[in-house]
N, C-alpha and C. Protein backbone atom coordinates (compact mmCIF):
# COMPACT_ATOMS: atom_id res chain seq x y z
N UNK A 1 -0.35 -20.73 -0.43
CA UNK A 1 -0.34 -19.41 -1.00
C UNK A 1 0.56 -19.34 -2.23
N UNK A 2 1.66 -20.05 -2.08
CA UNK A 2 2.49 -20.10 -3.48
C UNK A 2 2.14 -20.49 -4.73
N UNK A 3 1.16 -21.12 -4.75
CA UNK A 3 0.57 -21.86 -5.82
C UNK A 3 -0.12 -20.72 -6.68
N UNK A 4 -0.93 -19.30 -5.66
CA UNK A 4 -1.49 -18.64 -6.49
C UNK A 4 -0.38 -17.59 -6.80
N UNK A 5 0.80 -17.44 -7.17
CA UNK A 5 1.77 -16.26 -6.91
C UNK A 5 1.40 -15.82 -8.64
N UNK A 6 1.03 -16.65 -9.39
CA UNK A 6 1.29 -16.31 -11.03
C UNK A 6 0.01 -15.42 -10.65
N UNK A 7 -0.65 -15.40 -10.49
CA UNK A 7 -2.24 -14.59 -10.18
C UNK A 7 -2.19 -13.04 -9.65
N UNK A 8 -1.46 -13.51 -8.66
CA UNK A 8 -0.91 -11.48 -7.85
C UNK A 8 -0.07 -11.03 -8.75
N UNK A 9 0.54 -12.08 -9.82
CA UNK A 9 1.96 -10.89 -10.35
C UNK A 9 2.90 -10.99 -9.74
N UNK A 10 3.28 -12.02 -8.45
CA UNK A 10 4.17 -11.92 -8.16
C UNK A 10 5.43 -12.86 -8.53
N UNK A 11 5.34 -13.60 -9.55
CA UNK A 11 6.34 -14.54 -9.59
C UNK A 11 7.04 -14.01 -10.63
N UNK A 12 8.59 -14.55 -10.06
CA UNK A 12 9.73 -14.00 -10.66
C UNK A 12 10.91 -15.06 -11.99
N UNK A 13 11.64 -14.89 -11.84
CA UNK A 13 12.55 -15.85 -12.37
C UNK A 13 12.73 -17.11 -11.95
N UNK A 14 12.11 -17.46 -10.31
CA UNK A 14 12.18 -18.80 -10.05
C UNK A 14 10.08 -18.40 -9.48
N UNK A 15 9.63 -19.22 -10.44
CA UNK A 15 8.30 -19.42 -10.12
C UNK A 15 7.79 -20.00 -8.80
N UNK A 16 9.06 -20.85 -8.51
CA UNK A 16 8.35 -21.31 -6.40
C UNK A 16 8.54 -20.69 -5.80
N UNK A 17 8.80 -18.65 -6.19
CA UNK A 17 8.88 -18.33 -4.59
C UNK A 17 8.62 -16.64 -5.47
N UNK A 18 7.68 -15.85 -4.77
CA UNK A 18 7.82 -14.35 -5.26
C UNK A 18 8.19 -13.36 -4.51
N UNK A 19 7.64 -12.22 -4.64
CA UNK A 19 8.42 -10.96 -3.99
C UNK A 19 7.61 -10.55 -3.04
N UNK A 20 6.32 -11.29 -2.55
CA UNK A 20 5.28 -10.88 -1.34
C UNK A 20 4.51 -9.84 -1.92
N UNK A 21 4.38 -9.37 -3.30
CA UNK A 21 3.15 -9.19 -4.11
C UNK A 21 1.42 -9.94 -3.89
N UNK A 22 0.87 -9.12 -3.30
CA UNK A 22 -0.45 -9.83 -3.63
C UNK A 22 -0.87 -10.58 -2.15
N UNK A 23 0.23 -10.56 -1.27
CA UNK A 23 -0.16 -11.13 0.27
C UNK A 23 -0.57 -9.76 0.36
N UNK A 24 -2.43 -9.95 1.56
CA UNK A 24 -2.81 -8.86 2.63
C UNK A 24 -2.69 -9.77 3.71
N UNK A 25 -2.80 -8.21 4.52
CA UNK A 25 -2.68 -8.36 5.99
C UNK A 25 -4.00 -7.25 6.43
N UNK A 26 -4.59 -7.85 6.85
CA UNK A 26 -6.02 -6.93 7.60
C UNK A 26 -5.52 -6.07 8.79
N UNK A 27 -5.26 -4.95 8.73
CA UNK A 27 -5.22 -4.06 9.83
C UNK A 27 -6.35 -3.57 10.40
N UNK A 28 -6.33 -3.63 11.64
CA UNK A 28 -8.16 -3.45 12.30
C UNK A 28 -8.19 -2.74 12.39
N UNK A 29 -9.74 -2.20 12.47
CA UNK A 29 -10.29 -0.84 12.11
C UNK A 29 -10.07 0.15 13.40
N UNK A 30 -10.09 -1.19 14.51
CA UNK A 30 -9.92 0.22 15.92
C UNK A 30 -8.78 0.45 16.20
N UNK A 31 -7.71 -0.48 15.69
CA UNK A 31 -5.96 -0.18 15.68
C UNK A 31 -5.62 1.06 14.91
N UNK A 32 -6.49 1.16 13.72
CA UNK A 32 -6.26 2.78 12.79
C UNK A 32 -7.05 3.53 13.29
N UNK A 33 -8.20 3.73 14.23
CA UNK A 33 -8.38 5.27 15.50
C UNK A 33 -7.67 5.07 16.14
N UNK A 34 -6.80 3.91 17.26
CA UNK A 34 -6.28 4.29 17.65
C UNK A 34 -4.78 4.71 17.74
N UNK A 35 -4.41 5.36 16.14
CA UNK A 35 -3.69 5.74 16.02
C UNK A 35 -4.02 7.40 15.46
N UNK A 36 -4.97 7.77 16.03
CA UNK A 36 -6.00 9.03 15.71
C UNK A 36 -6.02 9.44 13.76
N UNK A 37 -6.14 8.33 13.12
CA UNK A 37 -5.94 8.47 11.58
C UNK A 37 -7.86 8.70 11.53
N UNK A 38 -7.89 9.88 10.94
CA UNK A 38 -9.96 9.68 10.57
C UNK A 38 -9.88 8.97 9.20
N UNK A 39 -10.84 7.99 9.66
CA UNK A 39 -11.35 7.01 8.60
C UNK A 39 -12.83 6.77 8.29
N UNK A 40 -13.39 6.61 6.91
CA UNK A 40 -14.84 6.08 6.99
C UNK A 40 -14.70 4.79 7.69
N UNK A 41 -16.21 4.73 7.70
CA UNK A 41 -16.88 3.33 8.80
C UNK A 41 -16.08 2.36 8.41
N UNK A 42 -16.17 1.72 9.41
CA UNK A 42 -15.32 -0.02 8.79
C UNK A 42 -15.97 -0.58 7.55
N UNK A 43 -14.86 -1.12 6.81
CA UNK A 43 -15.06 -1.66 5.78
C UNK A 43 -15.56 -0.53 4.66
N UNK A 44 -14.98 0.94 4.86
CA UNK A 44 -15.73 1.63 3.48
C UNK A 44 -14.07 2.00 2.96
N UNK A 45 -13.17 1.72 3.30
CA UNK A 45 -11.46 2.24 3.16
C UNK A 45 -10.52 1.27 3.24
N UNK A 46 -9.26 1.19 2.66
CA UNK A 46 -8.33 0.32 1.92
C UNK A 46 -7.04 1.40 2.58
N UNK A 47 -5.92 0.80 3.08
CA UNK A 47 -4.86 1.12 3.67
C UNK A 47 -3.75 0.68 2.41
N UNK A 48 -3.11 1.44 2.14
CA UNK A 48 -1.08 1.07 1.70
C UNK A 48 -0.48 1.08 2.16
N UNK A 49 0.88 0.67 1.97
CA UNK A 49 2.38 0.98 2.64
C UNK A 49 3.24 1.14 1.39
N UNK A 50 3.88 2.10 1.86
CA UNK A 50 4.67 2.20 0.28
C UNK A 50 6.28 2.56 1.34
N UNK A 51 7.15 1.83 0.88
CA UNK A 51 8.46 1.71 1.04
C UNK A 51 9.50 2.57 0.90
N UNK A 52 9.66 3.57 1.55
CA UNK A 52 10.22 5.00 1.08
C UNK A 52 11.89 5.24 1.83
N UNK A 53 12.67 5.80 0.45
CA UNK A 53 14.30 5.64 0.94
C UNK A 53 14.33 6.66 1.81
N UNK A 54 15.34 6.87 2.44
CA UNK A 54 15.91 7.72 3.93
C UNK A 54 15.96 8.97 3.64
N UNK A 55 16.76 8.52 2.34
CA UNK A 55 16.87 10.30 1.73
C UNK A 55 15.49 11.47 1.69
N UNK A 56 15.93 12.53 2.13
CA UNK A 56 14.66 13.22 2.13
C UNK A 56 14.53 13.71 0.43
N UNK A 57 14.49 13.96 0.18
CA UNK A 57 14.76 14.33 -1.37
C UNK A 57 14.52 13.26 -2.09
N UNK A 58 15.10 12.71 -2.04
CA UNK A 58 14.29 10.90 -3.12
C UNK A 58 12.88 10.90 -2.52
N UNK A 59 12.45 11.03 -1.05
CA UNK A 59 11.11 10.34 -0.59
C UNK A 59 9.95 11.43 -1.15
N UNK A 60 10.73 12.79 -1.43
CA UNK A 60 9.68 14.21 -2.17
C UNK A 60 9.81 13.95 -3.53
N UNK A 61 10.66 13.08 -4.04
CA UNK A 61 10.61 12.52 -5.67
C UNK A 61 9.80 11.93 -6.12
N UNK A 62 9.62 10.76 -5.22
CA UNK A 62 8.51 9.72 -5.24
C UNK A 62 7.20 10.08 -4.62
N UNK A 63 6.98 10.98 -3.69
CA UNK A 63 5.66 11.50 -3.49
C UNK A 63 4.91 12.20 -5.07
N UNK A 64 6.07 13.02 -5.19
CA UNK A 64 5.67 13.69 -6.63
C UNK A 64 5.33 13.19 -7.91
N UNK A 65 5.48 11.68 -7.75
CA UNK A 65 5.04 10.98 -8.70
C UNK A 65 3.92 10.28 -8.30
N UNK A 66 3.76 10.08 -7.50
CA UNK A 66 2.94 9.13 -6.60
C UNK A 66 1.20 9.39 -6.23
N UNK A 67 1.60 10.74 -5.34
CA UNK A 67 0.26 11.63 -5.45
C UNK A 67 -0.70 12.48 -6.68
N UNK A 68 0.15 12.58 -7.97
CA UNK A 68 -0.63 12.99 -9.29
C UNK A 68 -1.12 12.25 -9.45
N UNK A 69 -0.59 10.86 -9.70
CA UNK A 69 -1.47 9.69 -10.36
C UNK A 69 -2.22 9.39 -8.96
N UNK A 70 -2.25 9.10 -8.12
CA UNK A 70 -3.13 8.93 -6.92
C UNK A 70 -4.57 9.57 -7.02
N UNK A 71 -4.30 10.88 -7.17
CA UNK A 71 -5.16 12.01 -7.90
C UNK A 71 -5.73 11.84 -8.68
N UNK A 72 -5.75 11.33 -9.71
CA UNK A 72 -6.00 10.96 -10.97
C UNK A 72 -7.70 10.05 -10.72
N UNK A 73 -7.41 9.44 -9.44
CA UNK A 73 -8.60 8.73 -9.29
C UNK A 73 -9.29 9.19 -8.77
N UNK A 74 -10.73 8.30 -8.14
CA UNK A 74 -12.25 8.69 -7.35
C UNK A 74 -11.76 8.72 -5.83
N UNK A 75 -10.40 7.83 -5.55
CA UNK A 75 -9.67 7.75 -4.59
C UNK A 75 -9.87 8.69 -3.37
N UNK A 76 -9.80 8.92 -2.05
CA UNK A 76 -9.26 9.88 -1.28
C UNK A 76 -8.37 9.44 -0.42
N UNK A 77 -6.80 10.65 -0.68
CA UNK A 77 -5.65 10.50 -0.39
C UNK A 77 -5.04 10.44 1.02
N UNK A 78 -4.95 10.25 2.11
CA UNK A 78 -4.23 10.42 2.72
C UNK A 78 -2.78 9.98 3.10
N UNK A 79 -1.97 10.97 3.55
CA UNK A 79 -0.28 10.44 3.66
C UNK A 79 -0.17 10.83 5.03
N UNK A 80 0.72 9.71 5.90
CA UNK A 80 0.66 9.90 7.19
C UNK A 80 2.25 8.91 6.90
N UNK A 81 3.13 9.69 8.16
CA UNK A 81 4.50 9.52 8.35
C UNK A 81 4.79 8.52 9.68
């Protein structure tokens, strides 16, 4: 996997090792009902994780930037805590 790191964008100041840019992890489709999240059929939807500080106020900073441009696309949004 290191070999392709220049490809994801993830390589840094030392090129043999990046920031875990560009690794997926397949989360299964019946693990996200059964976390009662409504989703289209398998395989029609794409999951994130986005890394959010403790502070409540920084994490409504970064939503507020986050969800305009989110918006911006053909995208549909959901945010779940």
């Amino acid at each position: 996997m290191l070999e392709n790191m220049v490809h994801h964008g993830a390589e840094g100041a030392d090129p043999l090792t990046g920031d875990g840019a560009g690794i997926m992890v397949q989360i299964p489709h019946e693990f996200i009902l059964l976390q009662g999240i409504p989703v289209p059929e398998k395989g029609r939807y794409g999951t994130g994780i986005v890394f959010m500080p403790k502070h409540n106020h920084s994490q409504e900073v970064i939503l507020d930037i986050i969800v305009p441009l989110l918006s911006k696309t053909t995208l549909t949004i959901s945010i779940y805590f």
